[in-house]
Structure formats: C-alpha cells, structure tokens
N, C-alpha and C. Protein backbone atom coordinates (compact mmCIF):
# COMPACT_ATOMS: atom_id res chain seq x y z
N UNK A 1 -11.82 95.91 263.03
CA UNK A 1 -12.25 97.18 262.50
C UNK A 1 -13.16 96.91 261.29
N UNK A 2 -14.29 97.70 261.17
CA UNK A 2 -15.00 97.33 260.20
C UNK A 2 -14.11 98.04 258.70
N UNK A 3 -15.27 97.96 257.89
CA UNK A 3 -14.89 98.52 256.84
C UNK A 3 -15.41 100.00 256.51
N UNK A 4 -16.52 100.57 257.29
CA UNK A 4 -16.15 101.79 257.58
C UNK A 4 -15.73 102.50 258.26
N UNK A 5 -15.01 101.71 259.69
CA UNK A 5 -14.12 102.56 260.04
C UNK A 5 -12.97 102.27 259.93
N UNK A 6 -12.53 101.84 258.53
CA UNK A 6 -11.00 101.93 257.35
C UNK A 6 -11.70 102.87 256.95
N UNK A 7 -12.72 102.51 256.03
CA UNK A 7 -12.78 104.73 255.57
C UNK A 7 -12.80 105.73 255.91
N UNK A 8 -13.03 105.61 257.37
CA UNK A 8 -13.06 106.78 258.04
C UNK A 8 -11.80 107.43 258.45
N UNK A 9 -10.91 106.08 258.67
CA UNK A 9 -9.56 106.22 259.06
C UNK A 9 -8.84 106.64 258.28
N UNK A 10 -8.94 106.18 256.64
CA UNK A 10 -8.29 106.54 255.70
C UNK A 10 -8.67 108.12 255.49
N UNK A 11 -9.98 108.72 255.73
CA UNK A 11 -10.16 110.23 255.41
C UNK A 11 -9.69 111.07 255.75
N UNK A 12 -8.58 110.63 257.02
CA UNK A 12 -8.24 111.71 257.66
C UNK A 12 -7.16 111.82 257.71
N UNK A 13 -6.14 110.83 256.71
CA UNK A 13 -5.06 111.22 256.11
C UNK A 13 -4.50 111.63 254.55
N UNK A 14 -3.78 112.46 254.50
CA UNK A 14 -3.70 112.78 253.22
C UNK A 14 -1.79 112.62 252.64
N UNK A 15 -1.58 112.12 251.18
CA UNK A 15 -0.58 111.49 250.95
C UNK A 15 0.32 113.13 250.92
N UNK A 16 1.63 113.03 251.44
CA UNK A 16 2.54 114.12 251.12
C UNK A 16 3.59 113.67 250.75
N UNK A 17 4.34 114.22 249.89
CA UNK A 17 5.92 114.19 249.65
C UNK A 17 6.62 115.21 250.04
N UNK A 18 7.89 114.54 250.55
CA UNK A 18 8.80 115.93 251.24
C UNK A 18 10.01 115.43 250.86
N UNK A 19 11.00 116.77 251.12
CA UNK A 19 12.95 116.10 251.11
C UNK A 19 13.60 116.01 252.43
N UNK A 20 13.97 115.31 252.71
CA UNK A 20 14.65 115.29 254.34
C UNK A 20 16.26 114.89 253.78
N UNK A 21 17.27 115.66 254.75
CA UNK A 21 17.82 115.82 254.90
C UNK A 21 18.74 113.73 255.11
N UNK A 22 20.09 113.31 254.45
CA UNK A 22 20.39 111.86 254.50
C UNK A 22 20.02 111.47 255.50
N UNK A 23 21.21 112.20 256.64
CA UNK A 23 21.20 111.23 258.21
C UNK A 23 20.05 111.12 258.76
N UNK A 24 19.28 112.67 258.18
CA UNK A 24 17.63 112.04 259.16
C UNK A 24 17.03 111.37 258.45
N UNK A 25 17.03 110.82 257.56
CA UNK A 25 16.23 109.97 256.74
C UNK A 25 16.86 108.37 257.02
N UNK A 26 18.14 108.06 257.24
CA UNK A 26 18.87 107.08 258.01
C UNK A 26 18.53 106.85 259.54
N UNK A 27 18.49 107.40 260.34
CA UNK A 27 17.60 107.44 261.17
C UNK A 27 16.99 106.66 261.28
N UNK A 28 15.82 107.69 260.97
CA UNK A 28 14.29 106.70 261.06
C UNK A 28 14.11 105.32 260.30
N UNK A 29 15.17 105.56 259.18
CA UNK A 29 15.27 103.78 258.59
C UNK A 29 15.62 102.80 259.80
N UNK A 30 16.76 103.46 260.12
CA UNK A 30 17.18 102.41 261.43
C UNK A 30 16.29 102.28 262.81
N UNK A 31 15.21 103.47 262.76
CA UNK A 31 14.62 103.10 264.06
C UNK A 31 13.51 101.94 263.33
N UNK A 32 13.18 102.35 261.95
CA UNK A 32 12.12 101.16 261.51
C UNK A 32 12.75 100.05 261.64
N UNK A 33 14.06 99.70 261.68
CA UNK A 33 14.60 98.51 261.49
C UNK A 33 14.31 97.39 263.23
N UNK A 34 14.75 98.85 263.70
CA UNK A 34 14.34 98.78 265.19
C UNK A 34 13.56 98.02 265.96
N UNK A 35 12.20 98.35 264.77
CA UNK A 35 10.85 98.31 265.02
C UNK A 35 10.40 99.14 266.19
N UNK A 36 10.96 100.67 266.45
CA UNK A 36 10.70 101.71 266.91
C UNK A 36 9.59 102.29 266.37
N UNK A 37 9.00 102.32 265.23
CA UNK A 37 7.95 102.89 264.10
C UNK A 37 8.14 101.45 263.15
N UNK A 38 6.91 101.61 262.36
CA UNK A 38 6.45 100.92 262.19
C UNK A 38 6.94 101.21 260.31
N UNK A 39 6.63 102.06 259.88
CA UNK A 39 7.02 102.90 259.09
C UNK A 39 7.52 104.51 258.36
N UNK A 40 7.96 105.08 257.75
CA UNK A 40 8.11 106.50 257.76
C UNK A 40 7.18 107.38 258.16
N UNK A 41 5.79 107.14 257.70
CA UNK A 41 4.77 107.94 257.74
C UNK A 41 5.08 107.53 259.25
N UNK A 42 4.49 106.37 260.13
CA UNK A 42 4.29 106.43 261.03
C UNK A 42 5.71 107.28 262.04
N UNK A 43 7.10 107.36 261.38
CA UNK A 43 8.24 108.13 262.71
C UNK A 43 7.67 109.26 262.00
N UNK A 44 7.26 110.23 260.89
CA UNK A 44 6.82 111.65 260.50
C UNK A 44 6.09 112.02 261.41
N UNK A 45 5.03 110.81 261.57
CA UNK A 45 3.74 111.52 262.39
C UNK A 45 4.01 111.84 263.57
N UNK A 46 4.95 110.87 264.42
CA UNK A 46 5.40 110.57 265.77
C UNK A 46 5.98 112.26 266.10
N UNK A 47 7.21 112.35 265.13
CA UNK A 47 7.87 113.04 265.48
C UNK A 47 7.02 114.75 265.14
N UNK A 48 6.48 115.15 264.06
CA UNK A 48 5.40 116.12 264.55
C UNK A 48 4.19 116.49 265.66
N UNK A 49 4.16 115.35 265.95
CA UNK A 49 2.96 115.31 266.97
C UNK A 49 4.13 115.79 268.10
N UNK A 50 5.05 115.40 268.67
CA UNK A 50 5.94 115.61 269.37
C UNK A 50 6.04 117.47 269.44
N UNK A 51 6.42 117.81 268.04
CA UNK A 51 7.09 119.21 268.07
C UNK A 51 6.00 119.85 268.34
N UNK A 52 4.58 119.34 267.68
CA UNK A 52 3.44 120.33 268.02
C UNK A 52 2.82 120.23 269.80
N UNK A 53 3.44 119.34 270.29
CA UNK A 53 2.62 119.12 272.24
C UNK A 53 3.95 119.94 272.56
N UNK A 54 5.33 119.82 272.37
CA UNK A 54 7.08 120.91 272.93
C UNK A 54 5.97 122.21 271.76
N UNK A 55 5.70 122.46 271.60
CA UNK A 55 5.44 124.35 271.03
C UNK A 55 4.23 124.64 272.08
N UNK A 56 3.06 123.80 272.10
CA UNK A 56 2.09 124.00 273.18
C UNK A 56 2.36 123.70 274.37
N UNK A 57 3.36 123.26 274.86
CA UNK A 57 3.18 122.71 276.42
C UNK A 57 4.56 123.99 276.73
N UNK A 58 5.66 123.73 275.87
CA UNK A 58 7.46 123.96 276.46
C UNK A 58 8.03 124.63 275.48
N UNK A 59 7.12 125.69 275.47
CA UNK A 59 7.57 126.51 273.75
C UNK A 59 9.12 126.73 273.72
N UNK A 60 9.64 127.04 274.83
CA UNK A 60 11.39 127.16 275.03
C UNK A 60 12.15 126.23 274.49
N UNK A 61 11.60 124.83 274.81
CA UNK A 61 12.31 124.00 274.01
C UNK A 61 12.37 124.11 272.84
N UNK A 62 11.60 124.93 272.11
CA UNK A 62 11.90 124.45 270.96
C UNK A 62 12.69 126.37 270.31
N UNK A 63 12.27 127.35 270.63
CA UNK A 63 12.70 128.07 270.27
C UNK A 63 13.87 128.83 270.77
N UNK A 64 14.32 128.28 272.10
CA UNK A 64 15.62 128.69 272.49
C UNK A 64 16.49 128.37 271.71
N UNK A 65 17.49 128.85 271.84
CA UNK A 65 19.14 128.77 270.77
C UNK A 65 19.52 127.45 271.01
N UNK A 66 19.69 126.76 270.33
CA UNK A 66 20.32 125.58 270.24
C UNK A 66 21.85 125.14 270.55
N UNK A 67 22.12 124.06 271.40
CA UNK A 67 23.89 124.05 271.72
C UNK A 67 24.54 123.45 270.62
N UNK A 68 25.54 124.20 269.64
CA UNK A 68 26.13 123.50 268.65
C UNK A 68 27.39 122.86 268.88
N UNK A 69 27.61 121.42 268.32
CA UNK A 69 28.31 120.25 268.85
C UNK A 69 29.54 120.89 267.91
C-alpha cells in the first residue's frame, strides 16, 4: 500500500469512545485472544456492519421480541 492510500484509508475513519456493557467487552477480548478480530475497533466494526446488512436485508431479526433466557 502506498502512502497515499494510508491516507486515504485513514480519512475514512474517525476515533470514537463509547461504554459497553463488562461481559460484552470480555467477549470480544476473548475473541481477540482468539484471533477472531484483530482488535476492538476491528470486532465494533464487524459487529455493526452485521446489524446494519440484519436491518436492511432481515429487519425481523432484529426487531422482533427477543427470547429471554
């Protein structure tokens, strides 16, 4: 990859901070451990990209009632 397309790559992300909840934040530690993801940002991204193709493709999945354990 050159070195402008690292800048280009870099432009099109932007830094966020959020609070997540322990176990899901344990989780994704353990899938990084995994080497399932690579890092947090990278299971964040995974797993939004996910919810946003289930709202456009299988909107049910995501807004039907949920089965509580």
């Amino acid at each position: 990859m050159t070195r402008r397309q690292a800048e280009r790559d870099y432009s099109r992300r932007i830094p966020v901070s959020f609070t997540m909840e322990k176990d899901l934040y344990d989780m994704v530690d353990d899938m990084i451990d995994r080497k399932v993801f690579k890092d947090r940002s990278h299971a964040i991204n995974a797993a939004l990209d996910f919810l946003r193709w289930t709202i456009a493709n299988e909107p049910m999945r995501f807004y039907s009632p949920r089965n509580k354990k």
